[in-house]
PDB file of N, CA and C in Angstrom:
ATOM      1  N   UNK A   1      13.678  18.783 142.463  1.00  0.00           N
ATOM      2  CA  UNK A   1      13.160  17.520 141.987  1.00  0.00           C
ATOM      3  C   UNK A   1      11.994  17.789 141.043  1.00  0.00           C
ATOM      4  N   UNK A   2      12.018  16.895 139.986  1.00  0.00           N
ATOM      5  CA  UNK A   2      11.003  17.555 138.940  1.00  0.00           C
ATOM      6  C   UNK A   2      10.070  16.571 139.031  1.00  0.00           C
ATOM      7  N   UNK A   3       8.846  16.960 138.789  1.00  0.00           N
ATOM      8  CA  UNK A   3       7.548  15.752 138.571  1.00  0.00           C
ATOM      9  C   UNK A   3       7.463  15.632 137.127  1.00  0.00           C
ATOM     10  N   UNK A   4       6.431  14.371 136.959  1.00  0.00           N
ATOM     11  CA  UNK A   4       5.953  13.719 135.702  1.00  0.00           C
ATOM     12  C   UNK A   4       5.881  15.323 134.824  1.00  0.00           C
ATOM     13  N   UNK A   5       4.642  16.011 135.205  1.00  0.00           N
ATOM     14  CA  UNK A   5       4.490  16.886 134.238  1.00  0.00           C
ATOM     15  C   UNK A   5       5.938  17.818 133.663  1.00  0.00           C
ATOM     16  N   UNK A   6       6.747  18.181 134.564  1.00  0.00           N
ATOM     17  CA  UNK A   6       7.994  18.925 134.332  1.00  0.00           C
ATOM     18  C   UNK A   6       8.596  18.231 133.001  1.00  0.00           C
ATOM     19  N   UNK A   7       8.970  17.036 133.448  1.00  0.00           N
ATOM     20  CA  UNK A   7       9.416  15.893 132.608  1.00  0.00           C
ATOM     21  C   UNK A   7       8.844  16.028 130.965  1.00  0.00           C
ATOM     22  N   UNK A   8       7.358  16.049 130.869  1.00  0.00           N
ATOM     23  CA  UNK A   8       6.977  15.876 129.731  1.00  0.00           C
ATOM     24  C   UNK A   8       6.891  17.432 128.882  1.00  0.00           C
ATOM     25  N   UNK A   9       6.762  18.231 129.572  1.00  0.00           N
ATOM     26  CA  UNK A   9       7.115  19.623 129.175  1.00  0.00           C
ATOM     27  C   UNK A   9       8.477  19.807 128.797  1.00  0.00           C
ATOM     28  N   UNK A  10       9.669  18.958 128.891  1.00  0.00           N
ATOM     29  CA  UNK A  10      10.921  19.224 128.778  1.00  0.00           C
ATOM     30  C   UNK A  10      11.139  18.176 127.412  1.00  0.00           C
ATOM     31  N   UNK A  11      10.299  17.340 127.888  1.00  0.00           N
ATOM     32  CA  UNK A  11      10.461  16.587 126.145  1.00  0.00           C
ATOM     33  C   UNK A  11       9.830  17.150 125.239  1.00  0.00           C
ATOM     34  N   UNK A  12       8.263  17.799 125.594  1.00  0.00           N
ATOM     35  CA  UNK A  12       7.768  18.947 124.529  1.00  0.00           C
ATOM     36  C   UNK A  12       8.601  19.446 123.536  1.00  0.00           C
ATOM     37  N   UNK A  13       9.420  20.055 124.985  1.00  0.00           N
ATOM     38  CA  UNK A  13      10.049  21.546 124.239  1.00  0.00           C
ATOM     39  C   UNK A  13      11.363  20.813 123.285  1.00  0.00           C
ATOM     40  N   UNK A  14      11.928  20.120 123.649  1.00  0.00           N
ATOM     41  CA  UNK A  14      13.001  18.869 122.816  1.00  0.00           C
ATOM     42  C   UNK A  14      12.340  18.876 121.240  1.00  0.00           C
ATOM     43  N   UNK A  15      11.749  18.261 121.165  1.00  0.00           N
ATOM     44  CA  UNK A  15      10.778  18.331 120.302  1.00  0.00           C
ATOM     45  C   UNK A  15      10.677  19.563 119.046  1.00  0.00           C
ATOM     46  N   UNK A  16      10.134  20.499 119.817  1.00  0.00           N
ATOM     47  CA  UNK A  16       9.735  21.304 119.036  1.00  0.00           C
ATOM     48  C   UNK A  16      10.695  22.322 118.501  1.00  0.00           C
ATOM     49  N   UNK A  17      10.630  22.331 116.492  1.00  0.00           N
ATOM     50  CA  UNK A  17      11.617  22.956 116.041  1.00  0.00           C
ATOM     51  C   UNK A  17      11.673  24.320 116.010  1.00  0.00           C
ATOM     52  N   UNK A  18      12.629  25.438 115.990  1.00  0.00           N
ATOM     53  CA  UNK A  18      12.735  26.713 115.452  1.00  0.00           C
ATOM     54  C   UNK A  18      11.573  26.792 114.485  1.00  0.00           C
ATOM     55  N   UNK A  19      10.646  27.829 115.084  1.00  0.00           N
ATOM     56  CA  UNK A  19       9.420  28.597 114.402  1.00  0.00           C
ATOM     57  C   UNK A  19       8.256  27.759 114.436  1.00  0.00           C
ATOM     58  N   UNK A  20       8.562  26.672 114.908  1.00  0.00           N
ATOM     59  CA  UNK A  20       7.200  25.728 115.297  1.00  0.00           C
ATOM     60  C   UNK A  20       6.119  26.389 116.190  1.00  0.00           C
ATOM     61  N   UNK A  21       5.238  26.097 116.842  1.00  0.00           N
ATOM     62  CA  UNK A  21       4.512  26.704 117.810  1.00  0.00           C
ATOM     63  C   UNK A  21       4.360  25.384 118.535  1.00  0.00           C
ATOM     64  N   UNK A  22       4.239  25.456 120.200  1.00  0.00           N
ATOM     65  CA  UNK A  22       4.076  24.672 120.869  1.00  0.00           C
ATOM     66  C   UNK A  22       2.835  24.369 121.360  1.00  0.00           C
ATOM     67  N   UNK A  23       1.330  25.275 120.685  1.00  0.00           N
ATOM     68  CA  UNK A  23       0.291  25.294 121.372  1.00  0.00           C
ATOM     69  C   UNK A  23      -0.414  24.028 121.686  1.00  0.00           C
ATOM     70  N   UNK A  24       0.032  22.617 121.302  1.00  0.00           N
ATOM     71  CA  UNK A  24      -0.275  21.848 121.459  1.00  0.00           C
ATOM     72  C   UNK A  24       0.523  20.426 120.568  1.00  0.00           C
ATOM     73  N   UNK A  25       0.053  19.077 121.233  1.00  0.00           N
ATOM     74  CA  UNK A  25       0.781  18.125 119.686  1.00  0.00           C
ATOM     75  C   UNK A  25       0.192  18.179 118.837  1.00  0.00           C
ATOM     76  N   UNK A  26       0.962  17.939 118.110  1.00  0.00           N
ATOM     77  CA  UNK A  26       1.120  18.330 116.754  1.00  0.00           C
ATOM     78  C   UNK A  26       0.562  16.683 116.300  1.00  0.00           C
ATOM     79  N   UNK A  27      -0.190  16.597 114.735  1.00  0.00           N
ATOM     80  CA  UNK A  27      -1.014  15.338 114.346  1.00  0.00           C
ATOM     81  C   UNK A  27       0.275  14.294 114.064  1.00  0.00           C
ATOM     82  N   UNK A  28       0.514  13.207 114.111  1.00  0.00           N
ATOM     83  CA  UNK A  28       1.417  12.815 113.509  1.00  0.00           C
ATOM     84  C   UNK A  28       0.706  11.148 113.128  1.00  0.00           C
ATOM     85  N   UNK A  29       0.569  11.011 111.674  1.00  0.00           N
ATOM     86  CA  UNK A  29       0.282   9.842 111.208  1.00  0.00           C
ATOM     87  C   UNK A  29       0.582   8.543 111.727  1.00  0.00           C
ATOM     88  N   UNK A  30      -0.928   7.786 112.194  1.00  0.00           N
ATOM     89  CA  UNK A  30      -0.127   6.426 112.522  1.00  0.00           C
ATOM     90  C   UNK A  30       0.348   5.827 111.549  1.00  0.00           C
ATOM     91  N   UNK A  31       1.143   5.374 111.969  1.00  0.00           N
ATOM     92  CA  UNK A  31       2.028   4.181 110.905  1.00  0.00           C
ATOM     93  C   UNK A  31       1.465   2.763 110.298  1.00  0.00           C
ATOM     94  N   UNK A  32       0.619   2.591 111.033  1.00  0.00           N
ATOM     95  CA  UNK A  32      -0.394   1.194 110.858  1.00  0.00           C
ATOM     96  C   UNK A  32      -1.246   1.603 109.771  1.00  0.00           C
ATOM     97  N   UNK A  33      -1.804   3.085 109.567  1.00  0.00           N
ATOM     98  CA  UNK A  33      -3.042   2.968 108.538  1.00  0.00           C
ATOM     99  C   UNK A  33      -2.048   3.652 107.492  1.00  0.00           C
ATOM    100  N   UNK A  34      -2.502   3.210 106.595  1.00  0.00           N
ATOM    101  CA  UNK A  34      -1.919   3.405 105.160  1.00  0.00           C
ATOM    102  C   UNK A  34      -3.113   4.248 104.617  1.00  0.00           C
ATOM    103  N   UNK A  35      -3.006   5.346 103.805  1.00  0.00           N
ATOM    104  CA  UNK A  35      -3.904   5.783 102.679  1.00  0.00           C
ATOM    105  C   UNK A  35      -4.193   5.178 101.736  1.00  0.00           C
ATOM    106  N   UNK A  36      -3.467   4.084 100.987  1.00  0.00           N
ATOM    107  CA  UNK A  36      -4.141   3.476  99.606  1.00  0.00           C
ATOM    108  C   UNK A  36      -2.521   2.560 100.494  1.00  0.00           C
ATOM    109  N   UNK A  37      -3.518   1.158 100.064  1.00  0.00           N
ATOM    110  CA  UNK A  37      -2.852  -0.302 100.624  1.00  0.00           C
ATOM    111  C   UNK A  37      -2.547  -0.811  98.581  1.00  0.00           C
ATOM    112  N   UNK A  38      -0.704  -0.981  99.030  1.00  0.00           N
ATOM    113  CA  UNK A  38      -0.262  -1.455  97.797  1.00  0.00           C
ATOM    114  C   UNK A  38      -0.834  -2.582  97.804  1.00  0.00           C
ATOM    115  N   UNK A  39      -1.271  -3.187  96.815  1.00  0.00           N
ATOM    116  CA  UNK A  39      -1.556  -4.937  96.768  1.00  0.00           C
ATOM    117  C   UNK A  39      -0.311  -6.057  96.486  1.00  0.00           C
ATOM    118  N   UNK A  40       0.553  -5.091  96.175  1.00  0.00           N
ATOM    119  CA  UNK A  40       1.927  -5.880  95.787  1.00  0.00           C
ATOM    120  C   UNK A  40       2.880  -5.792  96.888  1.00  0.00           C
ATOM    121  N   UNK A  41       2.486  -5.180  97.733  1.00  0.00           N
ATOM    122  CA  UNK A  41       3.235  -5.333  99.242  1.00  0.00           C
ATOM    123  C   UNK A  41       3.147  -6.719  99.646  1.00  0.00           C
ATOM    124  N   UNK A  42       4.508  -7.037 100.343  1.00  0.00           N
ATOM    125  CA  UNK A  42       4.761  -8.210 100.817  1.00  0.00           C
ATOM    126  C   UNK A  42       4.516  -7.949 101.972  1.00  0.00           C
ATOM    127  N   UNK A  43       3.828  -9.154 102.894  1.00  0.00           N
ATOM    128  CA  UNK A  43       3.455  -9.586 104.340  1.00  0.00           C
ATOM    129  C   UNK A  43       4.541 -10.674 104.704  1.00  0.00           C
ATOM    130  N   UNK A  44       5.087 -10.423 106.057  1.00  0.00           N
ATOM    131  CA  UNK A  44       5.910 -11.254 106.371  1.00  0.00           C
ATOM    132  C   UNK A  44       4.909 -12.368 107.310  1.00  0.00           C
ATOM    133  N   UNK A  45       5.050 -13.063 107.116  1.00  0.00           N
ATOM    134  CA  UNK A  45       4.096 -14.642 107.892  1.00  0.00           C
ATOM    135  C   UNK A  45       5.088 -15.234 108.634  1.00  0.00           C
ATOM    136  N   UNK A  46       5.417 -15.890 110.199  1.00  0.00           N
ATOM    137  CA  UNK A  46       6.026 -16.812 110.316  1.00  0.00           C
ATOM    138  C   UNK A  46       5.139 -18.020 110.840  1.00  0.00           C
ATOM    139  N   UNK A  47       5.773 -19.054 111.235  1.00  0.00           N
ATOM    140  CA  UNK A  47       5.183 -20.370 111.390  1.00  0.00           C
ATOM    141  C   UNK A  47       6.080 -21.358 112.791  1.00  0.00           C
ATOM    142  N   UNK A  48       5.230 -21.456 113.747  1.00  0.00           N
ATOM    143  CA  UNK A  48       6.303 -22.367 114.715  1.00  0.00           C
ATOM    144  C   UNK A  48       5.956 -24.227 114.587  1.00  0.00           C
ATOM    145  N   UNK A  49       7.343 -24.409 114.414  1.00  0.00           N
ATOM    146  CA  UNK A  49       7.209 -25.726 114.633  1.00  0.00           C
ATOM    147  C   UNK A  49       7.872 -26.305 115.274  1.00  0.00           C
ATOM    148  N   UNK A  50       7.590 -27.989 115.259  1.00  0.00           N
ATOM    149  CA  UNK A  50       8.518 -28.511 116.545  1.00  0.00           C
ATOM    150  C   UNK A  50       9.793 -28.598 116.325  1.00  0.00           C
ATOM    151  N   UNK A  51      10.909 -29.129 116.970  1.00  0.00           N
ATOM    152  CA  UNK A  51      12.679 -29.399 116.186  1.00  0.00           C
ATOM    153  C   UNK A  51      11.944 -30.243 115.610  1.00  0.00           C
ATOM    154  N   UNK A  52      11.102 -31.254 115.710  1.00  0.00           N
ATOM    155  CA  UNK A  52      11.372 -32.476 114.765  1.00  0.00           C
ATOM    156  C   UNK A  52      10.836 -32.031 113.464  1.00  0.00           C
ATOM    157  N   UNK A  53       9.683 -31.119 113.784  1.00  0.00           N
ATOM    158  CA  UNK A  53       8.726 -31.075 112.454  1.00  0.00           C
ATOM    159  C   UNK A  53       9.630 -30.169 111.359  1.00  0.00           C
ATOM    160  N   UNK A  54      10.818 -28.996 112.039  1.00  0.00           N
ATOM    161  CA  UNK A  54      11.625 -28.233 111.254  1.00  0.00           C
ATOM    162  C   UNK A  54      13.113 -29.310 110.284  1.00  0.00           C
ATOM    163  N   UNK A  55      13.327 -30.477 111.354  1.00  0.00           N
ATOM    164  CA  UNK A  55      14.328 -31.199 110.801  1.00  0.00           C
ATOM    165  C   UNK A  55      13.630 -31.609 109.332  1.00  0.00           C
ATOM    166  N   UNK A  56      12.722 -32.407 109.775  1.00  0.00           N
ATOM    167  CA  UNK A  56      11.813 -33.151 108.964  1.00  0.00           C
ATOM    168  C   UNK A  56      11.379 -32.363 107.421  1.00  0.00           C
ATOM    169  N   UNK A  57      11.129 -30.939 107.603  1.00  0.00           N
ATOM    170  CA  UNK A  57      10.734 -29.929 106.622  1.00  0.00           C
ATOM    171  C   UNK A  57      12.587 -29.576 106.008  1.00  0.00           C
ATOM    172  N   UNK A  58      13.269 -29.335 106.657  1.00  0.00           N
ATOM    173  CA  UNK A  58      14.671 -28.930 106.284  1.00  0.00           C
ATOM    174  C   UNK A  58      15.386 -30.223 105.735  1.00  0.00           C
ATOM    175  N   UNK A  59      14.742 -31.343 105.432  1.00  0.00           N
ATOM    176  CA  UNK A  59      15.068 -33.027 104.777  1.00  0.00           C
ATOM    177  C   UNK A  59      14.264 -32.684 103.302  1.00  0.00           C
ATOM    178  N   UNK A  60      13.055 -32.406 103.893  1.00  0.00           N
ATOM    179  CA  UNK A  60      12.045 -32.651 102.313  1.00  0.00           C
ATOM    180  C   UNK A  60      12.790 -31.555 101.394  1.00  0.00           C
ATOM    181  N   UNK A  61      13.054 -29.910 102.052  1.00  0.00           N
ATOM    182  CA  UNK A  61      13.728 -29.068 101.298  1.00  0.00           C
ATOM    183  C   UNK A  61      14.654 -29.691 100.415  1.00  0.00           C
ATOM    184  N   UNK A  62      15.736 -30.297 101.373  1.00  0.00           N
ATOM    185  CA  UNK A  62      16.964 -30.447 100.509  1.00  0.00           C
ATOM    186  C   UNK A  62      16.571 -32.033  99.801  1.00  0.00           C
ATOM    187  N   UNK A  63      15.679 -32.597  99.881  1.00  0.00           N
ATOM    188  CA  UNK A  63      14.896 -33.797  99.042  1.00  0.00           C
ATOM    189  C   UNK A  63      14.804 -33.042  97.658  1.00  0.00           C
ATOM    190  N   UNK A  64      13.935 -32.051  97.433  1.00  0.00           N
ATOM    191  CA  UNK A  64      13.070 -31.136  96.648  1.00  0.00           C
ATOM    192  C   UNK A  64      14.201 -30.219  95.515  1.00  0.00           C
ATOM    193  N   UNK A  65      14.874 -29.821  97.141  1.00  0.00           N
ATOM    194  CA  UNK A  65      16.124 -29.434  95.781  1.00  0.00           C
ATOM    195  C   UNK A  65      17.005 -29.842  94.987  1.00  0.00           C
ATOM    196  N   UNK A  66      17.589 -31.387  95.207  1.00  0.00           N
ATOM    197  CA  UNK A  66      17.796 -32.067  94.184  1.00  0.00           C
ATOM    198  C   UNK A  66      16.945 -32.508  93.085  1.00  0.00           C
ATOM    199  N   UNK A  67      15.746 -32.960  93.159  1.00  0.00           N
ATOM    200  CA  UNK A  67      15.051 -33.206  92.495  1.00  0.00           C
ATOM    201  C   UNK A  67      14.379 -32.394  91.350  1.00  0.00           C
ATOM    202  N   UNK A  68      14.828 -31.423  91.544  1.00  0.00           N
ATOM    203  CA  UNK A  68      14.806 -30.106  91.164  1.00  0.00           C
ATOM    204  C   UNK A  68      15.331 -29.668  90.085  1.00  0.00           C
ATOM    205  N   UNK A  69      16.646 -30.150  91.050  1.00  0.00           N
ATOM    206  CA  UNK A  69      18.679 -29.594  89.972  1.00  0.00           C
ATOM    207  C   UNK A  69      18.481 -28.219  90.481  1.00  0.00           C
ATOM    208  N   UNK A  70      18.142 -27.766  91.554  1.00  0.00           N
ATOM    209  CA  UNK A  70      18.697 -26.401  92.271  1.00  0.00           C
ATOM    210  C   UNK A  70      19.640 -26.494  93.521  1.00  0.00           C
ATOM    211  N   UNK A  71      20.020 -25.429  93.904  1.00  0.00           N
ATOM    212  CA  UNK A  71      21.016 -25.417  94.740  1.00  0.00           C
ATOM    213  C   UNK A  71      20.385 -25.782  96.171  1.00  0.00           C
ATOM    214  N   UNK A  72      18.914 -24.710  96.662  1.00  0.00           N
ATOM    215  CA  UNK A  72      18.118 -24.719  97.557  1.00  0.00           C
ATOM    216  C   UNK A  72      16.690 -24.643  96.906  1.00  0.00           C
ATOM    217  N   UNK A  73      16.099 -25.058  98.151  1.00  0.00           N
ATOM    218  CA  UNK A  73      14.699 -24.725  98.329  1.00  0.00           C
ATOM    219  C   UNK A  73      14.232 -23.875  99.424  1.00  0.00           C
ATOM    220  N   UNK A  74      14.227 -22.899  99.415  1.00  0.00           N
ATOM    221  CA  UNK A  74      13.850 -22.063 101.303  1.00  0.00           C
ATOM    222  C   UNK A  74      12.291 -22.735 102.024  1.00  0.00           C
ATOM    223  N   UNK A  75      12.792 -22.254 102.973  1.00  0.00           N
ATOM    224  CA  UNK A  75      10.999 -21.994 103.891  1.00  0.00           C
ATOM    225  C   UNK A  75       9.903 -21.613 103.147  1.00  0.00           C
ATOM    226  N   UNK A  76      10.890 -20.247 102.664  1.00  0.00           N
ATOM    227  CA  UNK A  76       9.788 -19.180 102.098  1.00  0.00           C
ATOM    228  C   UNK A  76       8.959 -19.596 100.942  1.00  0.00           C
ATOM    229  N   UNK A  77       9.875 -20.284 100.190  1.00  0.00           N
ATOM    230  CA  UNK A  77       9.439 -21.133  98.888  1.00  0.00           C
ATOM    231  C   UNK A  77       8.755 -22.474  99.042  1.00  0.00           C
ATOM    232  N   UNK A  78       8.781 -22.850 100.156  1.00  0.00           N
ATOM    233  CA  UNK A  78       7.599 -24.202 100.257  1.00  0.00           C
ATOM    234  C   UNK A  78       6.045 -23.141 100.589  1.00  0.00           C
ATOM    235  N   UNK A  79       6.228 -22.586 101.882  1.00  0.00           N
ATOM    236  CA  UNK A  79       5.222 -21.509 102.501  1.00  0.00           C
ATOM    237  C   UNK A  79       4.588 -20.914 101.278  1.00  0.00           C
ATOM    238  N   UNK A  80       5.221 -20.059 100.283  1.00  0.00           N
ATOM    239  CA  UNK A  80       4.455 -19.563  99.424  1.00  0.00           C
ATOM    240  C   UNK A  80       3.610 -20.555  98.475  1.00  0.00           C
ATOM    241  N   UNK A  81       4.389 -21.676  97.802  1.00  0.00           N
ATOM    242  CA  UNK A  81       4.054 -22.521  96.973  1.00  0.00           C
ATOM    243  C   UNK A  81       2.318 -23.118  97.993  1.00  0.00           C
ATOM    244  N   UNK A  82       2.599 -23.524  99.498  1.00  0.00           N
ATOM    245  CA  UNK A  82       1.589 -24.364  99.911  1.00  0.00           C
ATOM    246  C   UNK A  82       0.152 -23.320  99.708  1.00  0.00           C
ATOM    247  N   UNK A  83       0.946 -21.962 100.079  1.00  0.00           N
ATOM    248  CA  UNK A  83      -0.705 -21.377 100.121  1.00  0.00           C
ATOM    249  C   UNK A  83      -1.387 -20.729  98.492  1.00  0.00           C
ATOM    250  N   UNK A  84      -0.118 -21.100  97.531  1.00  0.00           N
ATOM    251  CA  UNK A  84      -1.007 -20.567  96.283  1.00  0.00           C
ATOM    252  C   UNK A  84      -1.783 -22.188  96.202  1.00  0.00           C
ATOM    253  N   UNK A  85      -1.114 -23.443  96.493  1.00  0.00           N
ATOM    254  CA  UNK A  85      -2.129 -24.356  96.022  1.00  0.00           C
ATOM    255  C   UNK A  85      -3.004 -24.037  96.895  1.00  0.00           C
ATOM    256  N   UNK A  86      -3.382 -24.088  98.025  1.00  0.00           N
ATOM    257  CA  UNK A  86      -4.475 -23.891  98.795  1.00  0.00           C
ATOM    258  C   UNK A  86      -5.446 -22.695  98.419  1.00  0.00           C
ATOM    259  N   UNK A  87      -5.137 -21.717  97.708  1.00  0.00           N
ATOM    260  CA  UNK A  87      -6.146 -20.749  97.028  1.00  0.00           C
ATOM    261  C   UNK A  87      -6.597 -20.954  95.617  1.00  0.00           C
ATOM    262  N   UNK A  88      -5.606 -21.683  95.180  1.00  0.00           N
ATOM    263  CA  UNK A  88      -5.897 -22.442  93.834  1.00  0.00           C
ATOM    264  C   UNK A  88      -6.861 -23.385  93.370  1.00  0.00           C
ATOM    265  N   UNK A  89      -6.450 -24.415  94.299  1.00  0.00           N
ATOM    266  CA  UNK A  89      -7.034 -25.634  94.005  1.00  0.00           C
ATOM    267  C   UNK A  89      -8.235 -26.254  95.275  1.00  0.00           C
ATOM    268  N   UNK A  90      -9.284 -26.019  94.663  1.00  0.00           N
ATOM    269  CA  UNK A  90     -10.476 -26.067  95.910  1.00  0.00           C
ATOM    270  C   UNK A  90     -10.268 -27.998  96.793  1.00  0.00           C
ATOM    271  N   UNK A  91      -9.588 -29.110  95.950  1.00  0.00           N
ATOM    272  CA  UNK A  91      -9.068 -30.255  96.580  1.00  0.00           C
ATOM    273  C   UNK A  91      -7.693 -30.007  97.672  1.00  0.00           C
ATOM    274  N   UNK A  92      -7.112 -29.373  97.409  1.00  0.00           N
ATOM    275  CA  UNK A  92      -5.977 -29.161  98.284  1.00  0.00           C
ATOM    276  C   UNK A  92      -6.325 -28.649  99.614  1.00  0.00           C
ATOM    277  N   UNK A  93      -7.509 -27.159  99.712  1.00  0.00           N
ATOM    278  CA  UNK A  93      -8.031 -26.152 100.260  1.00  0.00           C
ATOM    279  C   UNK A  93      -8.222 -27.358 101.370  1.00  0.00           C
ATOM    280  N   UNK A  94      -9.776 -28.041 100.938  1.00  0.00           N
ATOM    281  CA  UNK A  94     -10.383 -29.099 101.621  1.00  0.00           C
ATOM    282  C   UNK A  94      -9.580 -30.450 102.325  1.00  0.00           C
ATOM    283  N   UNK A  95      -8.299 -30.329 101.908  1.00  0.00           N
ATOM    284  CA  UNK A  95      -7.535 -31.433 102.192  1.00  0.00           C
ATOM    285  C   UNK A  95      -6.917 -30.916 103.520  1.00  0.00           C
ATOM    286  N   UNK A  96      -6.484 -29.804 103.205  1.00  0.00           N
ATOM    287  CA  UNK A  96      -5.597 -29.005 104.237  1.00  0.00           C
ATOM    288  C   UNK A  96      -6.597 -28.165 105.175  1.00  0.00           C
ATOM    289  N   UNK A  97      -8.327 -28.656 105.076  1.00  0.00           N
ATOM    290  CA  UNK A  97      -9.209 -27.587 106.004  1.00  0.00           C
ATOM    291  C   UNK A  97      -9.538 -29.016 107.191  1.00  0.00           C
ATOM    292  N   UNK A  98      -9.540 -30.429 106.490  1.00  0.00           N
ATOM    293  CA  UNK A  98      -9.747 -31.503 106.922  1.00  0.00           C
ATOM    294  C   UNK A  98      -8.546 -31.702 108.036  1.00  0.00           C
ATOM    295  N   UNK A  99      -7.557 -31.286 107.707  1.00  0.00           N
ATOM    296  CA  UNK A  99      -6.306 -31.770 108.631  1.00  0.00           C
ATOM    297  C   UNK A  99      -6.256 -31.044 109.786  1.00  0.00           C
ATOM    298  N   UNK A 100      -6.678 -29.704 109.546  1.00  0.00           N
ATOM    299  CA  UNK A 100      -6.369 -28.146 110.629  1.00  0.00           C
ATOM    300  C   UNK A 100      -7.694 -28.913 111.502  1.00  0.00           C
ATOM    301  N   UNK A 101      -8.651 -29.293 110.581  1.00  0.00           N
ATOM    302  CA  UNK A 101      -9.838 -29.801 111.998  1.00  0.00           C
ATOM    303  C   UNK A 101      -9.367 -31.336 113.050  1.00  0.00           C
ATOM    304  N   UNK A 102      -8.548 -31.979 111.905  1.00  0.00           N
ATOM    305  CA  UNK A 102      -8.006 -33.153 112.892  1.00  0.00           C
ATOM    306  C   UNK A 102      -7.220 -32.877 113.928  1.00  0.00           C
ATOM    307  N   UNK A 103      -6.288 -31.937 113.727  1.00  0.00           N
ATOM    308  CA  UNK A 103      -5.015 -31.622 114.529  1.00  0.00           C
ATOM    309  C   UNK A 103      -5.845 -30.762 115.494  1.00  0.00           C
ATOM    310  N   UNK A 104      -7.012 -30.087 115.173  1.00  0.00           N
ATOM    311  CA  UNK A 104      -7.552 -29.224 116.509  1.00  0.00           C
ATOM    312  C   UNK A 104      -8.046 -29.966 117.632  1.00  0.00           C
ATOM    313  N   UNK A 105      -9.003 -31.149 116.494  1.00  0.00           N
ATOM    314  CA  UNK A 105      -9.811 -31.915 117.666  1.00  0.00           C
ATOM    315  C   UNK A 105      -8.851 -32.504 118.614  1.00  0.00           C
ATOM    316  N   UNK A 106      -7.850 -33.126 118.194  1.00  0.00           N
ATOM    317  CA  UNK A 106      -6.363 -33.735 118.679  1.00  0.00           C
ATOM    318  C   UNK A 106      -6.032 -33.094 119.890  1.00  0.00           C
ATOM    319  N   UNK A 107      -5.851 -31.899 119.350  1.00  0.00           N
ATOM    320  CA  UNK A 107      -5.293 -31.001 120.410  1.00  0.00           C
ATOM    321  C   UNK A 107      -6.384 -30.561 121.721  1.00  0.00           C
ATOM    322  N   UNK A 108      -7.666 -30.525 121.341  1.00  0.00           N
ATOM    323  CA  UNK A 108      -8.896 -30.370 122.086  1.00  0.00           C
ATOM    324  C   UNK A 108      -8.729 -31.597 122.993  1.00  0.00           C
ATOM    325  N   UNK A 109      -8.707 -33.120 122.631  1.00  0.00           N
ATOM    326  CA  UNK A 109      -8.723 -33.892 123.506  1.00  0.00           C
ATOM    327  C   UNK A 109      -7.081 -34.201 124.356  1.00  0.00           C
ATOM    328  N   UNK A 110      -6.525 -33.309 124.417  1.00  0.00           N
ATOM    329  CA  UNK A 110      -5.052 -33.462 124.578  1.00  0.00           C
ATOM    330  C   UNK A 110      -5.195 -32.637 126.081  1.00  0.00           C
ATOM    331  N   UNK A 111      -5.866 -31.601 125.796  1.00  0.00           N
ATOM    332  CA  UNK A 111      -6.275 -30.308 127.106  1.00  0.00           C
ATOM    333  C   UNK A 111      -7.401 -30.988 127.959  1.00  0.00           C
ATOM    334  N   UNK A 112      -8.119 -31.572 127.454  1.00  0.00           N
ATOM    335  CA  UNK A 112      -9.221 -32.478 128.439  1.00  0.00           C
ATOM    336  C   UNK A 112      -8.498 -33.434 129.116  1.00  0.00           C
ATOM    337  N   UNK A 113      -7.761 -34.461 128.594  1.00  0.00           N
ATOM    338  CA  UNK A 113      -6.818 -35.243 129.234  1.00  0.00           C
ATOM    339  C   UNK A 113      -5.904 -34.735 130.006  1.00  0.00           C
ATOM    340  N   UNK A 114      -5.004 -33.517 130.315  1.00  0.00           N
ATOM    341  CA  UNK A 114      -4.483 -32.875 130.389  1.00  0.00           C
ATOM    342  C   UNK A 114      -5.153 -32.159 131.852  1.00  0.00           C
ATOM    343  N   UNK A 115      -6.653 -31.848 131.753  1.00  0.00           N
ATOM    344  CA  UNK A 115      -7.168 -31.443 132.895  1.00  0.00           C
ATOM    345  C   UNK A 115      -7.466 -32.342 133.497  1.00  0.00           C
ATOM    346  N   UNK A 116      -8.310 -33.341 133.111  1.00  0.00           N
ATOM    347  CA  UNK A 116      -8.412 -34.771 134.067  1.00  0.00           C
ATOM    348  C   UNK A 116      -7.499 -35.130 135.438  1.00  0.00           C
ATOM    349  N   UNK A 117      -6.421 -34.685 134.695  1.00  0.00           N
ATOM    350  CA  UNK A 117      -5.655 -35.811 135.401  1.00  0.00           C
ATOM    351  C   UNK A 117      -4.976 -34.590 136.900  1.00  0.00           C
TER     352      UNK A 117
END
């Protein structure tokens, strides 16, 4: 019967190639830090919403894309469009910083009510 350490000595040795040395692990780059961060790298963002609020957004899409004369409008293409106006335009920013505080307080008195009871 082999213990933990046996175990990890057997994956060591798995591991390690013809002419390698085993005197220890070996460095291996995390994957999270980058040396020089592309700026043109894409970030994937997602967003949860309710069924209604996704029906409701998947209406305005196909609203948008006629209005348009395109075939579609994606997620991705409202999402990107909302946050260049929001870095763009300092009225939009404030419009959409005003709402995130309504919907918090909302939600703040939603958890108080919520404990009350």
């Amino acid at each position: 019967m082999s213990n933990a350490r046996d175990r990890v000595r057997s994956l060591r040795a798995r591991d390690v190639k013809p002419g390698e040395d085993d005197s220890g692990p070996a460095e291996t780059p995390d994957p999270k830090i980058r040396e020089r961060s592309d700026p043109n790298r894409r970030v994937r963002q997602t967003v949860d919403l309710s069924e209604q609020r996704h029906k409701e957004l998947a209406a305005w899409r196909m609203e948008t894309a006629l209005a348009l004369g395109v075939t579609r409008v994606t997620t991705q293409d409202v999402l990107a469009a909302a946050v260049n106006a929001i870095l763009r335009d300092p009225t939009v920013a404030r419009h959409v910083r005003a709402q995130i505080e309504t919907e918090k307080e909302q939600e703040e008195l939603e958890r108080r009510r919520a404990k009350s009871r």
